[in-house]
PDB file of N, CA and C in Angstrom:
ATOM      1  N   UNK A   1       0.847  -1.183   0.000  1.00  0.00           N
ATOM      2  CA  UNK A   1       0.000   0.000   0.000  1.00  0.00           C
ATOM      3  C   UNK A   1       0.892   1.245   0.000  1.00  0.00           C
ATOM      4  N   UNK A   2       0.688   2.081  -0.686  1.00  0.00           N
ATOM      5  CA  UNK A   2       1.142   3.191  -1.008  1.00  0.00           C
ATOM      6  C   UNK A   2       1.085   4.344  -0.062  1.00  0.00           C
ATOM      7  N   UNK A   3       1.891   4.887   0.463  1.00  0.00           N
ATOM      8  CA  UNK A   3       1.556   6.171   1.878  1.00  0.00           C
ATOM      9  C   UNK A   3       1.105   7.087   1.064  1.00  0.00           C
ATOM     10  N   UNK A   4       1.732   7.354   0.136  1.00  0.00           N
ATOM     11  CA  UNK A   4       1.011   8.829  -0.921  1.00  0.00           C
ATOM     12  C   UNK A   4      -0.423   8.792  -1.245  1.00  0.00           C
ATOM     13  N   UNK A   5       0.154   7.789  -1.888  1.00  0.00           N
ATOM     14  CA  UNK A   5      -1.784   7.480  -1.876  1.00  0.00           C
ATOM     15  C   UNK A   5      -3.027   7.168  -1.094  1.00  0.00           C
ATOM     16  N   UNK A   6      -2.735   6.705   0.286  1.00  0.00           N
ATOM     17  CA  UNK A   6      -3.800   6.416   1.501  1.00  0.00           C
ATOM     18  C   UNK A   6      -3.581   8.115   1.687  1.00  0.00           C
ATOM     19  N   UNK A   7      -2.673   8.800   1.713  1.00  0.00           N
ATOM     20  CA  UNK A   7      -2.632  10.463   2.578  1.00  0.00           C
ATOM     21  C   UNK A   7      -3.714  11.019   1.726  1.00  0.00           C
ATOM     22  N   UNK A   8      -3.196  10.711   0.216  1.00  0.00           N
ATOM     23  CA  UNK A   8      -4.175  11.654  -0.635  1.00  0.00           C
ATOM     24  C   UNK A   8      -5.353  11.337  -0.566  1.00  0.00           C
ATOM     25  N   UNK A   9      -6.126  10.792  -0.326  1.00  0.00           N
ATOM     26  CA  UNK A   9      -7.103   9.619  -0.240  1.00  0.00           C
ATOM     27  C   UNK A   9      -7.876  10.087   1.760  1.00  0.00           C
ATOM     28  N   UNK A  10      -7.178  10.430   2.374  1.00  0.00           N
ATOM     29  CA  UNK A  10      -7.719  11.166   3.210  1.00  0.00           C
ATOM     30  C   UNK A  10      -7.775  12.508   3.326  1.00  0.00           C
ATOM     31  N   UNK A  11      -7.120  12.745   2.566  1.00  0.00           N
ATOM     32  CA  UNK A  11      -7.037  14.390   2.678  1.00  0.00           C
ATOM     33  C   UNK A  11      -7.842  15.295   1.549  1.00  0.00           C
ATOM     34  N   UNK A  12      -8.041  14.600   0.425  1.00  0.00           N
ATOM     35  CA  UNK A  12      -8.905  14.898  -0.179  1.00  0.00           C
ATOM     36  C   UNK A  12     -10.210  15.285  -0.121  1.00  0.00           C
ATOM     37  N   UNK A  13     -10.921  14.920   0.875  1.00  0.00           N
ATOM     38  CA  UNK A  13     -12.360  15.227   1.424  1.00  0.00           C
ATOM     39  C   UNK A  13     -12.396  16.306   2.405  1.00  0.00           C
ATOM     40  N   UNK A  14     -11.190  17.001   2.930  1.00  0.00           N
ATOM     41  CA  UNK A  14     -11.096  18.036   3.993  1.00  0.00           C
ATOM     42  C   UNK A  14     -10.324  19.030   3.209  1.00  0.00           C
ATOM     43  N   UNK A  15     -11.173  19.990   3.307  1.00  0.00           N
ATOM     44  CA  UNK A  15     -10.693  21.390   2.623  1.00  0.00           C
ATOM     45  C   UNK A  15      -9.805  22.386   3.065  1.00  0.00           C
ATOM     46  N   UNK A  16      -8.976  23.025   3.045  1.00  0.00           N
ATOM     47  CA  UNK A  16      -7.992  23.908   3.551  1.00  0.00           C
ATOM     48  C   UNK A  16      -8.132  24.449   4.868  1.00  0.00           C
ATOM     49  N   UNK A  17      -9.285  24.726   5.122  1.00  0.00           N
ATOM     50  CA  UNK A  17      -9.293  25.612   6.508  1.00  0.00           C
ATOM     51  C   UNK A  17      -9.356  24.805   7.599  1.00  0.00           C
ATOM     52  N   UNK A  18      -9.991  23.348   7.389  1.00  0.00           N
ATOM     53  CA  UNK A  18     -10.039  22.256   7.929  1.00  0.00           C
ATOM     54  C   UNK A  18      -8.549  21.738   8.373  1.00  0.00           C
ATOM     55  N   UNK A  19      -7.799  21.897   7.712  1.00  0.00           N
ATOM     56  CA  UNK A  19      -6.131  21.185   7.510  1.00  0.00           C
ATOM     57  C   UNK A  19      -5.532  22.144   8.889  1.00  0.00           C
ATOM     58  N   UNK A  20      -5.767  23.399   7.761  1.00  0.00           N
ATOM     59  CA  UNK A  20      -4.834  24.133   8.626  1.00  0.00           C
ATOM     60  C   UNK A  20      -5.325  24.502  10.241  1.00  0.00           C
ATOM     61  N   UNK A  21      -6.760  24.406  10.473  1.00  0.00           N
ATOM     62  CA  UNK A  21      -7.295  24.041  11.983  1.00  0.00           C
ATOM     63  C   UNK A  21      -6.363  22.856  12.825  1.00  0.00           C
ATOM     64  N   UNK A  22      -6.552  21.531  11.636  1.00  0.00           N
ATOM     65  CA  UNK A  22      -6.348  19.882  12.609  1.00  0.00           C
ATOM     66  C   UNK A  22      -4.858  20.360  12.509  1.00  0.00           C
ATOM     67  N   UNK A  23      -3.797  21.644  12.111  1.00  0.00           N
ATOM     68  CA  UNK A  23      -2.705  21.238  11.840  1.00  0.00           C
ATOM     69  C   UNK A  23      -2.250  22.278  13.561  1.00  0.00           C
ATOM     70  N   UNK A  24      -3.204  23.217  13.509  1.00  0.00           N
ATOM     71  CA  UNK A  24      -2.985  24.260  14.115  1.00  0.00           C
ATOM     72  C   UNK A  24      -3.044  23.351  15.925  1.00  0.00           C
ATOM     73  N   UNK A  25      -3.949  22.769  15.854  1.00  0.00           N
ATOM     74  CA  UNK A  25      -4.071  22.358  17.295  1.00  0.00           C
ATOM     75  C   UNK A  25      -2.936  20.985  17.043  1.00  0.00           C
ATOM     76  N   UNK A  26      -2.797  20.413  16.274  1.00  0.00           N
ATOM     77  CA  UNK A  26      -1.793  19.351  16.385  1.00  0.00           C
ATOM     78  C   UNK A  26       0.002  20.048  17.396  1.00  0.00           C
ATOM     79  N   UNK A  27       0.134  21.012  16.765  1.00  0.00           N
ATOM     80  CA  UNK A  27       0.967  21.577  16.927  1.00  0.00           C
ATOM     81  C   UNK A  27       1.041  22.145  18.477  1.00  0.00           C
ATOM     82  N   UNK A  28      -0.240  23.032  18.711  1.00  0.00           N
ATOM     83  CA  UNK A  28      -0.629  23.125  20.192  1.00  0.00           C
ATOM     84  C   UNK A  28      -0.668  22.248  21.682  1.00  0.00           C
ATOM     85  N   UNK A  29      -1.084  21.126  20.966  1.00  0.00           N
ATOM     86  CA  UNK A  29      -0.788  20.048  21.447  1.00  0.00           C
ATOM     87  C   UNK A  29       0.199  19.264  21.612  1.00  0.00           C
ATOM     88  N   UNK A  30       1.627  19.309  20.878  1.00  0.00           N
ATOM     89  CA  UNK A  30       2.409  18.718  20.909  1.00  0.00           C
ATOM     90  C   UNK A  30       3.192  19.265  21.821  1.00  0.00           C
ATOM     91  N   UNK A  31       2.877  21.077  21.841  1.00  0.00           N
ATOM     92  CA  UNK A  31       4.108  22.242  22.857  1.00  0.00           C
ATOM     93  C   UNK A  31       3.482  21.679  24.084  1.00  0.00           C
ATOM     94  N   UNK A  32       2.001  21.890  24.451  1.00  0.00           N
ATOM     95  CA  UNK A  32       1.422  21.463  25.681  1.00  0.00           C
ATOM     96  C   UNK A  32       2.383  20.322  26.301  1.00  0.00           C
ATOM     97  N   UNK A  33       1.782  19.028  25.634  1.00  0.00           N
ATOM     98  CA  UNK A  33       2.286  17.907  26.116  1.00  0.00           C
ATOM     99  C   UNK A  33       3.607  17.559  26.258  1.00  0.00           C
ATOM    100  N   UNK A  34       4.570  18.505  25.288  1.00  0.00           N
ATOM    101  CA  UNK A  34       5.624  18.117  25.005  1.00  0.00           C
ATOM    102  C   UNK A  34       6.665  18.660  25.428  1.00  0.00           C
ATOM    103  N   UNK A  35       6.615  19.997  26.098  1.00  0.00           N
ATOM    104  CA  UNK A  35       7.591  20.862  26.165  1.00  0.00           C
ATOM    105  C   UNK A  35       6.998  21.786  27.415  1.00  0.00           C
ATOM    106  N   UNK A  36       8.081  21.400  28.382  1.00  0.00           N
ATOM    107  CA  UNK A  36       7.418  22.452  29.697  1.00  0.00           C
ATOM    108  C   UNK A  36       8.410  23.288  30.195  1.00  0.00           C
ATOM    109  N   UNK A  37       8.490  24.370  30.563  1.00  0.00           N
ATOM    110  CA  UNK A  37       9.204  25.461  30.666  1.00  0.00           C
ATOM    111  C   UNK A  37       9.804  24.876  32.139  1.00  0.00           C
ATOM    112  N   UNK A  38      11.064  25.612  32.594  1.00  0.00           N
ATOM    113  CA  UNK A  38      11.457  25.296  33.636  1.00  0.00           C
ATOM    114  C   UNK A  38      10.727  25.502  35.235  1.00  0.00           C
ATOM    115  N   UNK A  39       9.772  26.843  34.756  1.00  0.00           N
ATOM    116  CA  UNK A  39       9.213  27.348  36.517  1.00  0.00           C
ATOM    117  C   UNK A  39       8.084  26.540  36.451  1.00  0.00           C
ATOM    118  N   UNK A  40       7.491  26.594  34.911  1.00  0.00           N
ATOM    119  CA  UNK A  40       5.990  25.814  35.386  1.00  0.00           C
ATOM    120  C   UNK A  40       5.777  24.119  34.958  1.00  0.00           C
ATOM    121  N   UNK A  41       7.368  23.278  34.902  1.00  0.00           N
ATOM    122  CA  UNK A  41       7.590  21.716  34.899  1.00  0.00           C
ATOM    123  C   UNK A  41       6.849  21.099  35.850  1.00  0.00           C
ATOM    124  N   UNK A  42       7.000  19.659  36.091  1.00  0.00           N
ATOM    125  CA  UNK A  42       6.515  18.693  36.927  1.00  0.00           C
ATOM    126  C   UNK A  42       7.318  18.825  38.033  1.00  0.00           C
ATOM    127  N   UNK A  43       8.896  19.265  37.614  1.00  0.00           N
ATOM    128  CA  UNK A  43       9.971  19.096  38.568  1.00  0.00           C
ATOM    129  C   UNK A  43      10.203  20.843  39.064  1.00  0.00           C
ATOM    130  N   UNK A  44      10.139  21.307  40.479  1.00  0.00           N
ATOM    131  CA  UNK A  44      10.207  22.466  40.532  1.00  0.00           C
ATOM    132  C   UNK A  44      11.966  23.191  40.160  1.00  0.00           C
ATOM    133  N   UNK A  45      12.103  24.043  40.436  1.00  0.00           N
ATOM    134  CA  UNK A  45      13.474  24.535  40.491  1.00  0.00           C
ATOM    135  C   UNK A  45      14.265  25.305  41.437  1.00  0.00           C
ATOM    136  N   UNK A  46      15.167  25.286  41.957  1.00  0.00           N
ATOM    137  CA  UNK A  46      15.495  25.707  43.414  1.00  0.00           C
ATOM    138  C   UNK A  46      16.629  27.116  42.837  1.00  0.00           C
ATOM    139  N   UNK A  47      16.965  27.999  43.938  1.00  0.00           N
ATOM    140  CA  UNK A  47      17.601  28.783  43.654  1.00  0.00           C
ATOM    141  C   UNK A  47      18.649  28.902  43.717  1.00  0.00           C
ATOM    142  N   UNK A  48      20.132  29.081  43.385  1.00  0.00           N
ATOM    143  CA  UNK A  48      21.460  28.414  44.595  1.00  0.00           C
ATOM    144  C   UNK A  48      21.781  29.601  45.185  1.00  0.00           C
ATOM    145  N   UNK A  49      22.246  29.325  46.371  1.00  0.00           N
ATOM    146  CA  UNK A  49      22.644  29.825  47.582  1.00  0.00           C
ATOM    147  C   UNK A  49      23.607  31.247  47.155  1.00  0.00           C
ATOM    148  N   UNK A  50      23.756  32.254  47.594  1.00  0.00           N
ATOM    149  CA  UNK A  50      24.228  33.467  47.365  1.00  0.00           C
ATOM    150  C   UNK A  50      25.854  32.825  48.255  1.00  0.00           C
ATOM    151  N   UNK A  51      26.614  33.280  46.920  1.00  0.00           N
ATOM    152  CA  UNK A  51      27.918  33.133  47.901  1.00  0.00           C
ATOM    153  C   UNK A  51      28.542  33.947  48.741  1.00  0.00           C
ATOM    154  N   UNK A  52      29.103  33.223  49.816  1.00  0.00           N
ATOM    155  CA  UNK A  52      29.497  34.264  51.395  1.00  0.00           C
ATOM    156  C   UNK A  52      30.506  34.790  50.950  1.00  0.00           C
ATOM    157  N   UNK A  53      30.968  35.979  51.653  1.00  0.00           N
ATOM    158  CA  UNK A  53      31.912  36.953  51.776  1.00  0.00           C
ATOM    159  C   UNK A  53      33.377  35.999  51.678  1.00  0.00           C
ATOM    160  N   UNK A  54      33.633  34.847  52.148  1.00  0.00           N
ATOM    161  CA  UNK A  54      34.230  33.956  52.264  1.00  0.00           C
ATOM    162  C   UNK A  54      35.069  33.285  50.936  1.00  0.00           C
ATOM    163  N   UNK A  55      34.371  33.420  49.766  1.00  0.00           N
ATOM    164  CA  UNK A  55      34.548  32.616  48.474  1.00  0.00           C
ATOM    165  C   UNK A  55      34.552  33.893  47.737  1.00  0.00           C
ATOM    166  N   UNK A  56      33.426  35.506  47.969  1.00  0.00           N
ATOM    167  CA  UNK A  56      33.807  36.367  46.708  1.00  0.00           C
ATOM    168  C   UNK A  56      34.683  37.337  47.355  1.00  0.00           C
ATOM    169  N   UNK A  57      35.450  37.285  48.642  1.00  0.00           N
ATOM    170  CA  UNK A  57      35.776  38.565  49.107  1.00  0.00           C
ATOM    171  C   UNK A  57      37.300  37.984  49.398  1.00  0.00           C
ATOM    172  N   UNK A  58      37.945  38.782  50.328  1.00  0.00           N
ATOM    173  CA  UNK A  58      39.203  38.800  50.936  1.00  0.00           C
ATOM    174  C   UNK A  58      39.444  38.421  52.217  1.00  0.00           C
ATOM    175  N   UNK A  59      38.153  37.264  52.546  1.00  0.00           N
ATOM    176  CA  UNK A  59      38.276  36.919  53.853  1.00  0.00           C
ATOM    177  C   UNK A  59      39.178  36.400  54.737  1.00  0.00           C
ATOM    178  N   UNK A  60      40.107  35.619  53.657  1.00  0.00           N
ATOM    179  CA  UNK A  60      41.515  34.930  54.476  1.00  0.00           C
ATOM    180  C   UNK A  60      42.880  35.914  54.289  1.00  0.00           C
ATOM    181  N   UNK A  61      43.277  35.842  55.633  1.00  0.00           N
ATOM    182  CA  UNK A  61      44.311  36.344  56.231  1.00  0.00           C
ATOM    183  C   UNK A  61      45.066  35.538  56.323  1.00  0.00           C
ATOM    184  N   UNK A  62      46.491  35.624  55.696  1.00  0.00           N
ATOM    185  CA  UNK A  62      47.537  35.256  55.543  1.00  0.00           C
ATOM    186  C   UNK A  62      48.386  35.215  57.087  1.00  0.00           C
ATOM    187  N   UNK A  63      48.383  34.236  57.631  1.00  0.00           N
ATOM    188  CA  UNK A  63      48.693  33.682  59.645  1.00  0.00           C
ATOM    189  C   UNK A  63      50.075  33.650  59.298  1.00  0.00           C
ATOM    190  N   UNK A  64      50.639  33.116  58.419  1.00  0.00           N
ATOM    191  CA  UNK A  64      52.058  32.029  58.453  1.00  0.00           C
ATOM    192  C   UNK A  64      52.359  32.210  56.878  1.00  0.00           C
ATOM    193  N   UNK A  65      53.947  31.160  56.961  1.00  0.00           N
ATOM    194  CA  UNK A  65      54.324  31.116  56.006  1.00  0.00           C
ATOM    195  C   UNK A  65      53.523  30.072  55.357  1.00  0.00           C
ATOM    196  N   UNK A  66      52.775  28.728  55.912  1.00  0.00           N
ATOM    197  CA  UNK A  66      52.245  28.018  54.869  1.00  0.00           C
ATOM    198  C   UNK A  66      50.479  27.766  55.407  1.00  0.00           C
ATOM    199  N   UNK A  67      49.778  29.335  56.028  1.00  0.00           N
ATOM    200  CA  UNK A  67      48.391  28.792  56.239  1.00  0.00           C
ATOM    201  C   UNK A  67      48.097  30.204  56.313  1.00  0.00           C
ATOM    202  N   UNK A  68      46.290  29.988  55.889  1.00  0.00           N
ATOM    203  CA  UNK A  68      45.534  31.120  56.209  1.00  0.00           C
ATOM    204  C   UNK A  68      44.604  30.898  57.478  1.00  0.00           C
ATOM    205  N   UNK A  69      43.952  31.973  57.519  1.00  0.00           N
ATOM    206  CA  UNK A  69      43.135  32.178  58.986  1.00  0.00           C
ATOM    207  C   UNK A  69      41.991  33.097  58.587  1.00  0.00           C
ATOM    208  N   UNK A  70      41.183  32.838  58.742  1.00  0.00           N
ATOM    209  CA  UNK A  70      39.404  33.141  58.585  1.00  0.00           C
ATOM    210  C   UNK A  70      38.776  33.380  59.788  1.00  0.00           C
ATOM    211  N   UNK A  71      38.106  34.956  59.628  1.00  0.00           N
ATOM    212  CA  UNK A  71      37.291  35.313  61.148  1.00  0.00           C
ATOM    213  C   UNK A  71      36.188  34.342  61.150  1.00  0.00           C
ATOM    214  N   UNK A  72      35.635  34.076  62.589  1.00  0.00           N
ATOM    215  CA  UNK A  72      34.633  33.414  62.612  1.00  0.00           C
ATOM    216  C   UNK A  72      33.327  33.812  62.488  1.00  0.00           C
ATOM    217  N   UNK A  73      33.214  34.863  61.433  1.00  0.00           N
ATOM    218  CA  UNK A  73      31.404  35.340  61.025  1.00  0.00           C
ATOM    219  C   UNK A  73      32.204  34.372  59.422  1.00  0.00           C
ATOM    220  N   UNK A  74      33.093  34.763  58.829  1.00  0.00           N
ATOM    221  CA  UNK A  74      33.215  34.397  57.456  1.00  0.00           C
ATOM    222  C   UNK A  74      33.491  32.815  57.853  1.00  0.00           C
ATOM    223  N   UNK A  75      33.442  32.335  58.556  1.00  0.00           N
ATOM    224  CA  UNK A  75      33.561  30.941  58.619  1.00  0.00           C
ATOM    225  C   UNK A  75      32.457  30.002  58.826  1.00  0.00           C
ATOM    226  N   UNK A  76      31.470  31.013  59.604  1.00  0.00           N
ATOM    227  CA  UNK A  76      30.289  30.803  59.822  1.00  0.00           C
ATOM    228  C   UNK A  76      29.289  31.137  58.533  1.00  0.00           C
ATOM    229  N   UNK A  77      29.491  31.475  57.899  1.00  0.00           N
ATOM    230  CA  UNK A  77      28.885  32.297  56.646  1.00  0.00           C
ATOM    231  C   UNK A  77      29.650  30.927  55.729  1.00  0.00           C
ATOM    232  N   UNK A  78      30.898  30.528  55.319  1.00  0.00           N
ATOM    233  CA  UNK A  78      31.507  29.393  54.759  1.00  0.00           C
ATOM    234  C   UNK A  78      30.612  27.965  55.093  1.00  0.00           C
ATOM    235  N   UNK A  79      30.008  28.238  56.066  1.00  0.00           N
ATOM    236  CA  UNK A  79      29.721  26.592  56.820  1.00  0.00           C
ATOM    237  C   UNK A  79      28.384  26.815  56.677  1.00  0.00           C
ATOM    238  N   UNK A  80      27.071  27.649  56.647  1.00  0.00           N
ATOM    239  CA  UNK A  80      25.822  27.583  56.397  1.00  0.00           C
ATOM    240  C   UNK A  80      25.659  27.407  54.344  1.00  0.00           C
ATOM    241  N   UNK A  81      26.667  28.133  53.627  1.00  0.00           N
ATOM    242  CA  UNK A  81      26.939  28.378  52.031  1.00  0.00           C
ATOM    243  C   UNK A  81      26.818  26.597  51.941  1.00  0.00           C
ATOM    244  N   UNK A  82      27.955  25.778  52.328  1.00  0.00           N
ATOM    245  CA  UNK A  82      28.161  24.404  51.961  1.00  0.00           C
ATOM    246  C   UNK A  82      26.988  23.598  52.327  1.00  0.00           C
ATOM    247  N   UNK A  83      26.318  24.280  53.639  1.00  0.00           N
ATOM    248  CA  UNK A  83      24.732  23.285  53.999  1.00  0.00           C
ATOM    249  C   UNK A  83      23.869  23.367  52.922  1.00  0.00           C
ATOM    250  N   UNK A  84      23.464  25.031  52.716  1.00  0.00           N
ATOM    251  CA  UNK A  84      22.155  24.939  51.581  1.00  0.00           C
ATOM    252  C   UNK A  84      22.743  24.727  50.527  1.00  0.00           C
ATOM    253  N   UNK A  85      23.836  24.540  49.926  1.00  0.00           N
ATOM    254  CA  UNK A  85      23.868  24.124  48.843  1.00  0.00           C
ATOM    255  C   UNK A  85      24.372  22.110  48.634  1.00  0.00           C
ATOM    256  N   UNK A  86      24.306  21.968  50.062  1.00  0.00           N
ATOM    257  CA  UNK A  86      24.529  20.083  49.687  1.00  0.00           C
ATOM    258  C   UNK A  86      22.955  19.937  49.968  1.00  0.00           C
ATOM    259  N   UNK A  87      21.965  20.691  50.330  1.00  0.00           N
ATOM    260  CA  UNK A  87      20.503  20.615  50.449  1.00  0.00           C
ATOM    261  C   UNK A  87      20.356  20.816  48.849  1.00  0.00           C
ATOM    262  N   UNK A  88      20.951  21.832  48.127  1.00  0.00           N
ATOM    263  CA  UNK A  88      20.130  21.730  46.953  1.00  0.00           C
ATOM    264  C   UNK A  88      20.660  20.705  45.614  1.00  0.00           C
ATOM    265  N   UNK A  89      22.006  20.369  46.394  1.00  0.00           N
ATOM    266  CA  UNK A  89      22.357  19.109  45.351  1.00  0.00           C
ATOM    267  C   UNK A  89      21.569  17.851  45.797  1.00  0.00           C
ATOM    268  N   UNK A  90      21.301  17.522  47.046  1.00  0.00           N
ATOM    269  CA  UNK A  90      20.185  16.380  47.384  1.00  0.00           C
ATOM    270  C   UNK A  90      18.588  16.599  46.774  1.00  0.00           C
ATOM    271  N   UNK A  91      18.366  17.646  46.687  1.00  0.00           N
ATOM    272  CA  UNK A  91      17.227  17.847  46.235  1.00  0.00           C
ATOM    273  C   UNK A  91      17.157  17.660  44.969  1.00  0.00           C
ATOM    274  N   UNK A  92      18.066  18.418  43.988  1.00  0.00           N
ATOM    275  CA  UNK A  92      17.838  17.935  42.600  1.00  0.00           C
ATOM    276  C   UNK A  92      18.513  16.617  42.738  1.00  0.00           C
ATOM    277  N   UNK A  93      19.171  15.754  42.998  1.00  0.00           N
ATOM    278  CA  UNK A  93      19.503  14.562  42.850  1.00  0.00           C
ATOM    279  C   UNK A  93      18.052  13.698  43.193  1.00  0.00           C
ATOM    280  N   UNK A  94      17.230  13.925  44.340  1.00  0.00           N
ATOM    281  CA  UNK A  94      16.168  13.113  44.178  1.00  0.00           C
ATOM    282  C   UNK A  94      14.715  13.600  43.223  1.00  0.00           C
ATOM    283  N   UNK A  95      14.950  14.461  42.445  1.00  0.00           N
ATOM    284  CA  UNK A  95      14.216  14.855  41.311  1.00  0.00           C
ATOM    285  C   UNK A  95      14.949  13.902  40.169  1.00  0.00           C
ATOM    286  N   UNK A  96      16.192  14.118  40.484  1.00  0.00           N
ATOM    287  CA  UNK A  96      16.570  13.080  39.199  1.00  0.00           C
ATOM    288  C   UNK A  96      16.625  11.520  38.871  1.00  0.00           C
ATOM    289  N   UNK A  97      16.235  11.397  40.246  1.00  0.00           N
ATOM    290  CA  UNK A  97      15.918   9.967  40.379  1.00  0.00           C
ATOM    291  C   UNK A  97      14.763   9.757  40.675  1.00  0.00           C
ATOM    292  N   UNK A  98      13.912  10.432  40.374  1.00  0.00           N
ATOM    293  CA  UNK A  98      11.941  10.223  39.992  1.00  0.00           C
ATOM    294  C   UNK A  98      12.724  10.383  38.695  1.00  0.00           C
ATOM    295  N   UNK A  99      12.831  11.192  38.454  1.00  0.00           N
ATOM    296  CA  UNK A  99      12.843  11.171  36.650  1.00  0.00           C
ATOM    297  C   UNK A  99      13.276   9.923  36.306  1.00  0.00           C
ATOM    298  N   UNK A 100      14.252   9.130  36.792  1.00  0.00           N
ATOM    299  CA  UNK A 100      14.784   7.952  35.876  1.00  0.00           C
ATOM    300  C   UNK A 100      13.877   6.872  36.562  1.00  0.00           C
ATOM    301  N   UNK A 101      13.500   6.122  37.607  1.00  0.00           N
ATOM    302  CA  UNK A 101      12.704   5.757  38.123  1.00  0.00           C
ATOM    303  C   UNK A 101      10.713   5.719  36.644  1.00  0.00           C
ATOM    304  N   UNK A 102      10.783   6.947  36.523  1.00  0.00           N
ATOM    305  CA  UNK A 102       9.619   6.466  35.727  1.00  0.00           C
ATOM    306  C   UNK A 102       9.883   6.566  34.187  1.00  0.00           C
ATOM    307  N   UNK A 103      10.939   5.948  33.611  1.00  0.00           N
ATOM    308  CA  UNK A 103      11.341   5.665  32.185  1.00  0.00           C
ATOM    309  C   UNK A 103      11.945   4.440  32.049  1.00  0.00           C
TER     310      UNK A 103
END
């Protein structure tokens, strides 16, 4: 059986405005179902953590010839940075394992 010919053979009885309607929602339907933006996905999205004074600034002080030394707000600010962000690597890690889990 011929594909050209079963297409023409259905398409023949539906007139242009008809086409371009079933073509128009085909298409609508495919973005719907098919394609979901990141804020409004199945999977939410988290924000990452603002980095401490610690990592963008000049917080370490040079102690010695082979060590530095960090006040204890920038150390404290160092040590909450590494929590929320091993919170937000656990979090997307168990998003990513629903995702593989249902494929």
């Amino acid at each position: 059986m011929d594909i050209k010919k079963l297409w023409g053979t259905l398409t023949s009885s539906i007139d242009k405005r008809t086409k371009l309607l079933a073509i128009i929602w085909l298409i609508a339907l495919s973005v719907a179902l098919g394609c979901v933006s990141g804020s409004s996905g199945p999977y939410p999205t988290y924000a990452h953590p603002n980095l401490p004074h610690a990592v963008t600034g000049e917080a370490f002080i040079k102690c010695g010839d082979d060590y530095y030394c960090i006040s204890p707000e920038h150390l404290e600010g160092l040590k909450e940075y590494v929590i929320r962000l091993d919170s937000l690597v656990r979090k997307y890690e168990n998003a990513i394992n629903e995702i593989n889990r249902l494929e």
